[in-house]
N, C-alpha and C. Protein backbone atom coordinates (compact mmCIF):
# COMPACT_ATOMS: atom_id res chain seq x y z
N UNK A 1 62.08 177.72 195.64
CA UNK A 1 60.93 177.56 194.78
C UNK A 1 60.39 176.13 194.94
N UNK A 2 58.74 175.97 194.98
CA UNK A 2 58.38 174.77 194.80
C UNK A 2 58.24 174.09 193.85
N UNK A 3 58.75 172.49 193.63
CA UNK A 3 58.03 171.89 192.11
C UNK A 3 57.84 170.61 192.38
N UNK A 4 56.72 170.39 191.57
CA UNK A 4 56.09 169.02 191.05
C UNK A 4 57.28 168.34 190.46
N UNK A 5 57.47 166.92 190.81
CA UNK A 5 58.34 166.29 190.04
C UNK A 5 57.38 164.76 189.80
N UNK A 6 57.47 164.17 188.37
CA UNK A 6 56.68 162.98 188.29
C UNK A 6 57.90 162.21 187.50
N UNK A 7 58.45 161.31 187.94
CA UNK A 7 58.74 160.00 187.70
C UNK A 7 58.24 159.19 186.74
N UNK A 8 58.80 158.71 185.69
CA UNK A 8 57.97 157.67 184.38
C UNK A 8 58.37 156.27 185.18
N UNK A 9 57.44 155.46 184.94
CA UNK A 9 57.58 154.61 184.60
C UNK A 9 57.96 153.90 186.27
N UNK A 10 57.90 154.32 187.61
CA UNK A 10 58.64 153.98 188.96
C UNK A 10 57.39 153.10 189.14
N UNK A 11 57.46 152.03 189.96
CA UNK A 11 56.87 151.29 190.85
C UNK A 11 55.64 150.86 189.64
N UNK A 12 55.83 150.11 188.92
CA UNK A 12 54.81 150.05 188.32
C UNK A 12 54.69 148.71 187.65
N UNK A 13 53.67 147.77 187.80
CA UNK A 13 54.17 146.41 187.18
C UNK A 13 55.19 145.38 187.89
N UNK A 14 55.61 145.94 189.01
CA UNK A 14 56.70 145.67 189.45
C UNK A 14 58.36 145.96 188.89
N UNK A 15 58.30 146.85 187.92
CA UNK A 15 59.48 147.06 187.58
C UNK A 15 59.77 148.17 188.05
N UNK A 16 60.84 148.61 187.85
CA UNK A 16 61.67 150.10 188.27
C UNK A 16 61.29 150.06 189.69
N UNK A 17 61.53 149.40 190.71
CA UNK A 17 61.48 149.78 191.68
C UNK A 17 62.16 150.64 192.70
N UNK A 18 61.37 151.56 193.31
CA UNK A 18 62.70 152.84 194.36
C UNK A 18 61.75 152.77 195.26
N UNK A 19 61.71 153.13 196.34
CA UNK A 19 61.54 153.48 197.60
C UNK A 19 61.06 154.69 198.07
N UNK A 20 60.33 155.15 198.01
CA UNK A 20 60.05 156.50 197.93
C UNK A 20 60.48 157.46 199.22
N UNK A 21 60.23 156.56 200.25
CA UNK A 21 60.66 157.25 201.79
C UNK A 21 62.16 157.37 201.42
N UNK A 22 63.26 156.57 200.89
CA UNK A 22 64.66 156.11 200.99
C UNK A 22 64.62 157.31 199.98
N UNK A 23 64.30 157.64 199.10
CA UNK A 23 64.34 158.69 197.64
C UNK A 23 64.03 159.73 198.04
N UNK A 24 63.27 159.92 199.02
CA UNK A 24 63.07 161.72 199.88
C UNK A 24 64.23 161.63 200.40
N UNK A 25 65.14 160.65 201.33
CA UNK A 25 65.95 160.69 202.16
C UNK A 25 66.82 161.03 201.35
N UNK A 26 67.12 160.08 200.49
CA UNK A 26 68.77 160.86 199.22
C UNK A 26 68.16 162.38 198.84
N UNK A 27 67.15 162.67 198.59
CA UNK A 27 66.93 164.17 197.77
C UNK A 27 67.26 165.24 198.75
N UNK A 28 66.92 164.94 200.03
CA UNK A 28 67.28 165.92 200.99
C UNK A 28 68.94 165.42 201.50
N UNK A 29 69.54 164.80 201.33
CA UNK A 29 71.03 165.03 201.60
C UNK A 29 71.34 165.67 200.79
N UNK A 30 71.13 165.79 199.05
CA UNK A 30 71.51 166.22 197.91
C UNK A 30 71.05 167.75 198.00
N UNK A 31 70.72 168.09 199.18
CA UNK A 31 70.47 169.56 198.95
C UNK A 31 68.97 169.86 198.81
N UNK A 32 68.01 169.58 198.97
CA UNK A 32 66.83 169.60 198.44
C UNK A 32 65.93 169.49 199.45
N UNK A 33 64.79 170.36 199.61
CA UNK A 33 64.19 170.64 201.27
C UNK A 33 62.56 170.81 200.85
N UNK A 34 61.90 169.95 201.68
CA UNK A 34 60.63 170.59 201.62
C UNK A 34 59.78 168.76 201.17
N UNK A 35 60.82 167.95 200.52
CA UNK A 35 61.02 166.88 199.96
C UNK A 35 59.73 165.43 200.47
N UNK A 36 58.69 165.54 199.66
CA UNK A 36 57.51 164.97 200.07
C UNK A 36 57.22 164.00 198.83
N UNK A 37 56.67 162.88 199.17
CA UNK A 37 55.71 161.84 198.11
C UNK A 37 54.59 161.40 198.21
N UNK A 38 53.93 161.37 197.22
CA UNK A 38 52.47 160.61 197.07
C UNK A 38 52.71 159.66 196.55
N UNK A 39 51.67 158.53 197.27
CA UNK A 39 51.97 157.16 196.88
C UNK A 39 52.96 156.62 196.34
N UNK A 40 53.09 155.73 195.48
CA UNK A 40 54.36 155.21 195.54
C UNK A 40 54.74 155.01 193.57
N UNK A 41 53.57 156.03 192.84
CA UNK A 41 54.73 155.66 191.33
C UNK A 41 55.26 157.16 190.84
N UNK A 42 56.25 157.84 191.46
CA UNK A 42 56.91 159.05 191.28
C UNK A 42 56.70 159.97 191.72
N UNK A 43 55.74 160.35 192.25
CA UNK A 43 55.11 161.74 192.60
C UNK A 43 55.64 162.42 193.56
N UNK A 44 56.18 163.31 193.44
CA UNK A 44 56.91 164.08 194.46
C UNK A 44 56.76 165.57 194.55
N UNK A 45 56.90 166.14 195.77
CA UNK A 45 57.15 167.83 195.75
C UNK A 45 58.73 167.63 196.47
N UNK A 46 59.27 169.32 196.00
CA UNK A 46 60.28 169.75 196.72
C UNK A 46 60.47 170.76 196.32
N UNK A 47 61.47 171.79 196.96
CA UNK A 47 62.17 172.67 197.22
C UNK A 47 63.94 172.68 196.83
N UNK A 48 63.90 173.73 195.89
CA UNK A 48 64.99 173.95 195.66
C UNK A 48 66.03 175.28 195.79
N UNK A 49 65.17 175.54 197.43
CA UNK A 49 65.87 176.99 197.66
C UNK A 49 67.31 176.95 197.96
N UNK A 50 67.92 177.84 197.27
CA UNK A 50 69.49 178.05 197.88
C UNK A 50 69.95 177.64 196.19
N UNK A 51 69.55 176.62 195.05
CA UNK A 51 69.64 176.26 194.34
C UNK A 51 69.82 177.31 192.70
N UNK A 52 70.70 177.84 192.45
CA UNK A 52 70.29 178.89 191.47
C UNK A 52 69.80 178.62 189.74
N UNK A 53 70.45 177.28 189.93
CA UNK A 53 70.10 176.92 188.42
C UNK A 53 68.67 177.02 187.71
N UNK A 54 68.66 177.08 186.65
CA UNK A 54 66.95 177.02 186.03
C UNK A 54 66.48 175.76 186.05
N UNK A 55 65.52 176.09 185.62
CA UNK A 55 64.34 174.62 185.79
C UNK A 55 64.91 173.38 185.38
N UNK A 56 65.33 173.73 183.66
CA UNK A 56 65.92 172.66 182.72
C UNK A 56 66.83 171.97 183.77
N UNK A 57 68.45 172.71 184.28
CA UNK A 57 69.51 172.47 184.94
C UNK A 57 68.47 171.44 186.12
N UNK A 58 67.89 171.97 187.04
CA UNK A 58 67.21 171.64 188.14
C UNK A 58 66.60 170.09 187.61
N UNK A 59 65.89 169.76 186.62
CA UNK A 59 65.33 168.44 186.37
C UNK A 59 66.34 168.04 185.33
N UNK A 60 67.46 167.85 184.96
CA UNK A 60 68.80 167.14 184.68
C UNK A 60 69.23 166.83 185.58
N UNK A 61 69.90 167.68 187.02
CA UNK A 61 70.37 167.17 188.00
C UNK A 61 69.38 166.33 188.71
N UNK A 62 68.11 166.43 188.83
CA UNK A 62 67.51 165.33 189.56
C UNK A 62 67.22 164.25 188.82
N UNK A 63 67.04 164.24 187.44
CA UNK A 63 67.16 163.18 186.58
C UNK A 63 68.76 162.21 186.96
N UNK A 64 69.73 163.06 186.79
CA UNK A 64 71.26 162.36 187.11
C UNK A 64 71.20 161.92 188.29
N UNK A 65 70.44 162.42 189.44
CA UNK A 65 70.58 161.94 190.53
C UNK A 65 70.05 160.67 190.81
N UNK A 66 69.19 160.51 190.36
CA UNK A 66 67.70 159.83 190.98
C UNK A 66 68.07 158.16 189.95
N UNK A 67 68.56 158.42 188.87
CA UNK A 67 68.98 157.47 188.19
C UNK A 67 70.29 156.53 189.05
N UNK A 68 71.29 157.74 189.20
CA UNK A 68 72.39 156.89 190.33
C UNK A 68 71.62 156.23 191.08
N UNK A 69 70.90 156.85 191.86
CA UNK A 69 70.18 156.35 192.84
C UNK A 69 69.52 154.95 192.60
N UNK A 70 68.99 154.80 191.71
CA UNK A 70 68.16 153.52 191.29
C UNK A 70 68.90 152.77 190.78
N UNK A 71 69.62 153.18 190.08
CA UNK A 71 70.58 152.16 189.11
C UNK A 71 70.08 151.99 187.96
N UNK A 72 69.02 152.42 187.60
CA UNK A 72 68.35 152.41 186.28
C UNK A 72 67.75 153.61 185.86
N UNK A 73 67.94 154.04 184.65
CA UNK A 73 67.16 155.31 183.75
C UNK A 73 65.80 155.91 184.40
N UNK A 74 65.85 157.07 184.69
CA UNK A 74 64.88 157.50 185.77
C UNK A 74 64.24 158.62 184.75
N UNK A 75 63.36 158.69 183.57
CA UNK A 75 62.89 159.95 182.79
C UNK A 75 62.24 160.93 184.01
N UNK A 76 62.55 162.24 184.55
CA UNK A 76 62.18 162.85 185.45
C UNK A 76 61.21 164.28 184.42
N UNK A 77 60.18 164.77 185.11
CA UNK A 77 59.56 165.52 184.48
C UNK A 77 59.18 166.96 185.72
N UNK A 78 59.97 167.56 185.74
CA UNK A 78 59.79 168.98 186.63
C UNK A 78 59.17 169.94 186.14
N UNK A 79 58.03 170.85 187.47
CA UNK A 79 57.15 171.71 186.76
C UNK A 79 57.08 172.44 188.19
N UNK A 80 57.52 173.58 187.89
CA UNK A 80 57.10 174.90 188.91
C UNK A 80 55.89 174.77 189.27
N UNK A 81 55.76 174.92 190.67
CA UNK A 81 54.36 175.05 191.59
C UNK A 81 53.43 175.73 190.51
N UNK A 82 53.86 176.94 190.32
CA UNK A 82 53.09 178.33 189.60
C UNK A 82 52.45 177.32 188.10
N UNK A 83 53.53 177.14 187.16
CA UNK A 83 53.14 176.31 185.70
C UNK A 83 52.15 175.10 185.97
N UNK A 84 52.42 174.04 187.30
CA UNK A 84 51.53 173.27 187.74
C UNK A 84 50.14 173.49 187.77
N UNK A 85 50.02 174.90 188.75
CA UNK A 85 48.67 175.57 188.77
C UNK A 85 47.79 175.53 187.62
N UNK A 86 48.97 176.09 186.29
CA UNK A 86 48.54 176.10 185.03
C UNK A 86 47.55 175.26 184.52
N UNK A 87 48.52 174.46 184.94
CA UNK A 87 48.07 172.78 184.22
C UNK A 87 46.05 172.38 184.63
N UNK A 88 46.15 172.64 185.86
CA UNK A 88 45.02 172.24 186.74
C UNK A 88 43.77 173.35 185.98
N UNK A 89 44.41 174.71 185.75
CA UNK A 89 43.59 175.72 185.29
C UNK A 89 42.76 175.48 183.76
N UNK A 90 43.89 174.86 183.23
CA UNK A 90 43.28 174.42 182.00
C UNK A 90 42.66 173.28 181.76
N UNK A 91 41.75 172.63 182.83
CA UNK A 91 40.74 171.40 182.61
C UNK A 91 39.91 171.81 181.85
N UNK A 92 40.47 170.91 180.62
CA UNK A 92 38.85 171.31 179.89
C UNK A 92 37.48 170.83 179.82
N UNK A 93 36.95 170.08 180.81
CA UNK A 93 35.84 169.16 180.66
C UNK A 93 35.02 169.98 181.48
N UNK A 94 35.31 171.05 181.95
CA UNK A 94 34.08 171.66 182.77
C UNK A 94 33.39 170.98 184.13
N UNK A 95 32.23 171.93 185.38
CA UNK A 95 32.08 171.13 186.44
C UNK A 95 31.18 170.23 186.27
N UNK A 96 30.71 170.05 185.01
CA UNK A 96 29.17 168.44 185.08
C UNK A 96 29.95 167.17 184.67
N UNK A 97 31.99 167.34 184.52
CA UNK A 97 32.74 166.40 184.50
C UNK A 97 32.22 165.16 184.75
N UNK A 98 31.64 164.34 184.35
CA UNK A 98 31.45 162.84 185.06
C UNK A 98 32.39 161.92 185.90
N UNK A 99 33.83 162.31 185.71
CA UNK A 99 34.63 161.83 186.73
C UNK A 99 34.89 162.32 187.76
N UNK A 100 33.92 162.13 188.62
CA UNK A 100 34.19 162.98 190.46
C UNK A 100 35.21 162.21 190.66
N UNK A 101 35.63 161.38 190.13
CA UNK A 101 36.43 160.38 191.41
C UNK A 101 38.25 160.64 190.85
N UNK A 102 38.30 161.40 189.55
CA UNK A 102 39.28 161.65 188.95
C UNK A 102 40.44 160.02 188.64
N UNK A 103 39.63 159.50 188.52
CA UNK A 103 40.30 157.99 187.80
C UNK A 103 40.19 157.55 186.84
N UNK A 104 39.14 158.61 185.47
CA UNK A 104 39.79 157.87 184.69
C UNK A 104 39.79 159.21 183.46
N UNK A 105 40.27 160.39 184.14
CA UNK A 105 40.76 161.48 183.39
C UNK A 105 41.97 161.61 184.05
N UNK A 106 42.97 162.39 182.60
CA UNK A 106 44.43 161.88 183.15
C UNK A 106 45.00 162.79 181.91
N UNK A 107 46.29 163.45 182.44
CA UNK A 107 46.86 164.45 181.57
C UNK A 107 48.52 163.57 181.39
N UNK A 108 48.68 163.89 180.53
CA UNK A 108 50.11 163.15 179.91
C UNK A 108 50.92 164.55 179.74
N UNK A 109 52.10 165.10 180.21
CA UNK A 109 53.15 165.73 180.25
C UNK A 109 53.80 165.16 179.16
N UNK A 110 54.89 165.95 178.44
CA UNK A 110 55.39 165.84 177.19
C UNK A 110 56.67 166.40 177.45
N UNK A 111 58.25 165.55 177.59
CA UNK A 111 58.41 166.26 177.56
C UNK A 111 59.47 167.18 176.34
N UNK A 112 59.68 168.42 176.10
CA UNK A 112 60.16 169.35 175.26
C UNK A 112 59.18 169.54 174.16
N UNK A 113 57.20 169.47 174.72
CA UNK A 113 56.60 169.91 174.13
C UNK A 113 56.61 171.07 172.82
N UNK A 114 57.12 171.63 173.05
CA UNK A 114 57.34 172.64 172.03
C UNK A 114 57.80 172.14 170.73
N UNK A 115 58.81 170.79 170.63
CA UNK A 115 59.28 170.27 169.40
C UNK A 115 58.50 169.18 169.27
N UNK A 116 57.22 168.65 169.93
CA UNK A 116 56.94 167.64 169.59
C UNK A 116 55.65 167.97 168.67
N UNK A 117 55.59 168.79 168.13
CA UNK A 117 54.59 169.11 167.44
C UNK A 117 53.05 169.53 167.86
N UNK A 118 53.05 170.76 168.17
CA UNK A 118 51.72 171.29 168.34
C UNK A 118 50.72 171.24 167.47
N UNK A 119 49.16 171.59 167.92
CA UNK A 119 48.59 171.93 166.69
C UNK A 119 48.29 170.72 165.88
N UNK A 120 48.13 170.99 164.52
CA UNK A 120 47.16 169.96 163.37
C UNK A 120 48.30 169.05 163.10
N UNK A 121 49.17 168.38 163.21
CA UNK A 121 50.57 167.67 162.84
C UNK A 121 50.33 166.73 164.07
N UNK A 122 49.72 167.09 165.40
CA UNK A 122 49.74 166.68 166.43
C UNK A 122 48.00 165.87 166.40
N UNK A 123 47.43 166.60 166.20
CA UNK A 123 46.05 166.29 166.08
C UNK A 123 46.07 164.90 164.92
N UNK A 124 46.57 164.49 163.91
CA UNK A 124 46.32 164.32 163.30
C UNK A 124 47.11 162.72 163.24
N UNK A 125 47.97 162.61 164.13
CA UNK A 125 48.97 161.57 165.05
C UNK A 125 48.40 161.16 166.25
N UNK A 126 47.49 161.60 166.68
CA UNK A 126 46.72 160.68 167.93
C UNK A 126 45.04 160.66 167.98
N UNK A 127 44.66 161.57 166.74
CA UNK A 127 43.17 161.36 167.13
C UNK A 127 42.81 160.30 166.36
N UNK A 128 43.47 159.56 165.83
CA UNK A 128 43.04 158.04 165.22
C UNK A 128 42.79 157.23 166.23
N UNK A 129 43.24 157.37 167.35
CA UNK A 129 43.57 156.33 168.85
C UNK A 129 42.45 156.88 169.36
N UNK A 130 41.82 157.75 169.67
CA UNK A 130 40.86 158.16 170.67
C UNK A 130 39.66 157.15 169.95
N UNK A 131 39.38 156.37 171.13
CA UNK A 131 37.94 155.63 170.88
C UNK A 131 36.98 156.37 170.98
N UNK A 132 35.51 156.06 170.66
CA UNK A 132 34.54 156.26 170.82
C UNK A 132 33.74 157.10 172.44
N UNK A 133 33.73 157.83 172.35
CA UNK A 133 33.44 158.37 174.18
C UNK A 133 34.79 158.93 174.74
N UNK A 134 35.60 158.46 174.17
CA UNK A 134 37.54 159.20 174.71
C UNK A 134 37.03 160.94 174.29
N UNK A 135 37.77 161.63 175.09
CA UNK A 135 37.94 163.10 174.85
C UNK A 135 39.00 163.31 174.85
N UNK A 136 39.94 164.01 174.09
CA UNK A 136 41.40 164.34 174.18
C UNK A 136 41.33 165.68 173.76
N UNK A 137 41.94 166.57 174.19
CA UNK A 137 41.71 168.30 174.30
C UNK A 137 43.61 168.47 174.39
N UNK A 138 44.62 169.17 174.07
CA UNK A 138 45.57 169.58 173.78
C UNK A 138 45.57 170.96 175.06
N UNK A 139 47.45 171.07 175.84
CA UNK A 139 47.17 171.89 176.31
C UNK A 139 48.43 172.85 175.89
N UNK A 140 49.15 173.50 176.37
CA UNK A 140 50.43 173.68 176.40
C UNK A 140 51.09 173.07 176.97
N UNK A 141 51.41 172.57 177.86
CA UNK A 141 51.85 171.34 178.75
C UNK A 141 51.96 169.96 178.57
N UNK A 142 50.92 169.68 177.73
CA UNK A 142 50.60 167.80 177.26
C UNK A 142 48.63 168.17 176.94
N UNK A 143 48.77 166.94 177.64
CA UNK A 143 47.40 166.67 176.59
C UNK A 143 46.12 166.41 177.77
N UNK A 144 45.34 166.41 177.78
CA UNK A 144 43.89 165.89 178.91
C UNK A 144 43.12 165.01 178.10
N UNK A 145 43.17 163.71 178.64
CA UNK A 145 42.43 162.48 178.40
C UNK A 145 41.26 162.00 178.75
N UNK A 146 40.07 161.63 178.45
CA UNK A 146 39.05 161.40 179.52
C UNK A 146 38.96 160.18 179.03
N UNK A 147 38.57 159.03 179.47
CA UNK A 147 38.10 157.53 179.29
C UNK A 147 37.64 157.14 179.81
N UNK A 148 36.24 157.03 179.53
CA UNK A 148 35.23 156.62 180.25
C UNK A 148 35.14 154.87 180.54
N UNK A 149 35.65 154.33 180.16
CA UNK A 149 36.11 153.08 180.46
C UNK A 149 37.30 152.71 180.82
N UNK A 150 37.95 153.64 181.56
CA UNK A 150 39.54 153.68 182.06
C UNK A 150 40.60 153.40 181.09
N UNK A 151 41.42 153.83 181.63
CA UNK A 151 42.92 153.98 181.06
C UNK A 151 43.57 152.33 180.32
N UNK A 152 43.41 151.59 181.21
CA UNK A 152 43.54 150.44 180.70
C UNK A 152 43.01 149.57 179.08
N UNK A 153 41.73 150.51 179.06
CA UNK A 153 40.78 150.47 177.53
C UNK A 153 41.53 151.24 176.68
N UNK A 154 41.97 152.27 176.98
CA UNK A 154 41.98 153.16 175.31
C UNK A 154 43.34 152.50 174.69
N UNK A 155 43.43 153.14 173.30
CA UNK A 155 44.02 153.01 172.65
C UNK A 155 45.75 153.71 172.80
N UNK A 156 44.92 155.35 173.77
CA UNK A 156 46.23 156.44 173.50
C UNK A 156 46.35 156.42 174.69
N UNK A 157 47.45 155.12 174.89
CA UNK A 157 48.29 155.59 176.42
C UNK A 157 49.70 155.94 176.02
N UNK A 158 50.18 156.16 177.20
CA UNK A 158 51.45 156.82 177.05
C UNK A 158 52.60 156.21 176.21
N UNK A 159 52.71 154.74 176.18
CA UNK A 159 53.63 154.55 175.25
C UNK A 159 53.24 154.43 174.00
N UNK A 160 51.67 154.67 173.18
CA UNK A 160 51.54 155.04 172.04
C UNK A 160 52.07 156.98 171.57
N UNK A 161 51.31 157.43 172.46
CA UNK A 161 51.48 159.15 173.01
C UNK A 161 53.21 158.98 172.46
N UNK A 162 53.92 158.01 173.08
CA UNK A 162 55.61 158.84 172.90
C UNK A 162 55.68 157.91 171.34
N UNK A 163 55.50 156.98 171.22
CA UNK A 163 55.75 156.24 169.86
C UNK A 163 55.72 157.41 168.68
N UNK A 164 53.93 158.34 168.69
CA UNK A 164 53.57 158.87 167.87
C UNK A 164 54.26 160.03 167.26
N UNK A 165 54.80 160.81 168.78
CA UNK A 165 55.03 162.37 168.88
C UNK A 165 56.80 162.11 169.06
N UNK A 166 57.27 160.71 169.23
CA UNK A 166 58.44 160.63 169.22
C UNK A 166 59.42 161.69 170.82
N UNK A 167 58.80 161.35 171.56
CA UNK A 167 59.19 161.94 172.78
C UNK A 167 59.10 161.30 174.28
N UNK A 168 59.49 161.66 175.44
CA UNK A 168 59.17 161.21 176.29
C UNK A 168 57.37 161.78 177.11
N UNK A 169 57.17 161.10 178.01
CA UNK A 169 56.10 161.57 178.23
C UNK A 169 55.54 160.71 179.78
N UNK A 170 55.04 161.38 180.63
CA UNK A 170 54.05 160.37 181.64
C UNK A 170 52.95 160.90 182.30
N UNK A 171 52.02 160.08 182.62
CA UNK A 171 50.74 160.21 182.39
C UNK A 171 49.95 160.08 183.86
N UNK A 172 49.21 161.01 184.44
CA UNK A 172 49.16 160.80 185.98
C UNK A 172 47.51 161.34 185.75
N UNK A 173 46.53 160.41 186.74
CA UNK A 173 44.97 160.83 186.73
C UNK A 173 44.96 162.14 187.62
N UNK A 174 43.52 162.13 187.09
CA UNK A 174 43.01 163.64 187.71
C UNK A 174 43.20 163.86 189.62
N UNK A 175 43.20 162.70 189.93
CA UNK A 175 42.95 162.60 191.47
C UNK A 175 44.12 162.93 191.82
N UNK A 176 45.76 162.31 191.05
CA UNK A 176 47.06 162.53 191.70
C UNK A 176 47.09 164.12 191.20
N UNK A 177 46.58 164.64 190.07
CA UNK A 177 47.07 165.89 190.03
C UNK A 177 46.46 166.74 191.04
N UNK A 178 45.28 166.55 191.53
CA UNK A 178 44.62 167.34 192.38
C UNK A 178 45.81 166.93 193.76
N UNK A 179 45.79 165.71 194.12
CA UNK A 179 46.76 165.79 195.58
C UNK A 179 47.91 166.61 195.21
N UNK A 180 48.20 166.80 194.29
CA UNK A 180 49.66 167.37 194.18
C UNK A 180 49.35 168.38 194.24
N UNK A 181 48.49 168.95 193.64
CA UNK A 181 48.24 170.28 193.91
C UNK A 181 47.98 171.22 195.50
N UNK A 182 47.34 170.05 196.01
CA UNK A 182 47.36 170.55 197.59
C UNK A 182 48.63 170.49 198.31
N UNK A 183 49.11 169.67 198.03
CA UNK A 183 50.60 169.21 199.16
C UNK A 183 52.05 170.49 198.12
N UNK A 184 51.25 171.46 197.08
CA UNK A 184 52.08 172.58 196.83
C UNK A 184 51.37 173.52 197.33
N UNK A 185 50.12 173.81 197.37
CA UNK A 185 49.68 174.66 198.38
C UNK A 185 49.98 175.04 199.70
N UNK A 186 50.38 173.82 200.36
CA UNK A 186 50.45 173.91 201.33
C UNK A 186 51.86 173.72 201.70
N UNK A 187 52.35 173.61 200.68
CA UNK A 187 54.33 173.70 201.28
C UNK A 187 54.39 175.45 200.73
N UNK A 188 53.71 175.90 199.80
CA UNK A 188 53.74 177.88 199.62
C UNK A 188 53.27 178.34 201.06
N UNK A 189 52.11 177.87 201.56
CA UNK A 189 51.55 178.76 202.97
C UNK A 189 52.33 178.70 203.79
């Protein structure tokens, strides 16, 4: 099976640094095939055929892994090719989107969404943060952000997002979700 895997917090600021070529190389000794990255802050596909465990099991062990690997706390966030699709399906801004360039719309993953409070409990914990012109739309998955003055401006980035909802969470623009989406397309064909 194929999955999206996103990395919190890797290559960023200069902290947490890994290697991403060296981090395909450990994932595929560890059993793991198909094993690809985009740029350089987490983004990964792979393959976990031969592998029987479920999803949960599947992003624990690469969480345990990937942490040895670094030497430091690695929050890992795994999502089936298929649920990925999901994700992409449910843009809610429609095609007169003003961000062609997908840089400064951006979906935040959650993760164990289900306990972090859906719905008006949720609404009611981050729409104080949305500035003026921000769009924030709720999905099953996490959340879709738009900021028309980039990510760097708003109020609700990801470490307010986990402060609020009390969870982990990371946050990737429209442009990395679209590459990811192709480089699973094209490891299914």
């Amino acid at each position: 099976m194929i999955y999206i895997l996103f990395l919190k917090g890797i290559n960023v600021g200069g902290r947490h640094k890994i290697k991403m070529a060296e981090l395909c190389d450990h994932l595929r000794e560890i059993g793991y095939s198909r094993v690809e990255s985009y740029i350089q802050s987490g983004n990964l596909l792979l393959s976990s055929k031969g592998r029987q465990a479920g999803q949960k099991a599947i992003e624990k062990n690469l969480e345990e892994e990937i942490s040895e690997f670094a030497g430091f706390s690695v929050p890992a966030f795994l999502i089936s090719a298929s649920d990925y699709a999901g994700i992409l399906e449910s843009f809610p801004f429609g095609p007169g989107h003003p961000d062609e360039t997908g840089n400064r719309t951006f979906f935040t993953l959650i993760k164990n969404m289900d306990s972090a409070g859906i719905g008006q409990e949720l609404s009611e914990k981050l729409e104080k943060f949305v500035s003026p012109g921000e769009k924030l739309v709720y999905s099953a998955k996490g959340l879709w952000l738009f900021c028309p003055d980039g990510y760097g401006k708003t109020r609700l980035n990801n470490s307010q997002i986990e402060k609020k909802l009390a969870c982990s969470a990371t946050t990737r623009n429209l442009k990395t979700l679209k590459k990811m989406a192709q480089l699973a397309r094209e490891a299914e064909a």
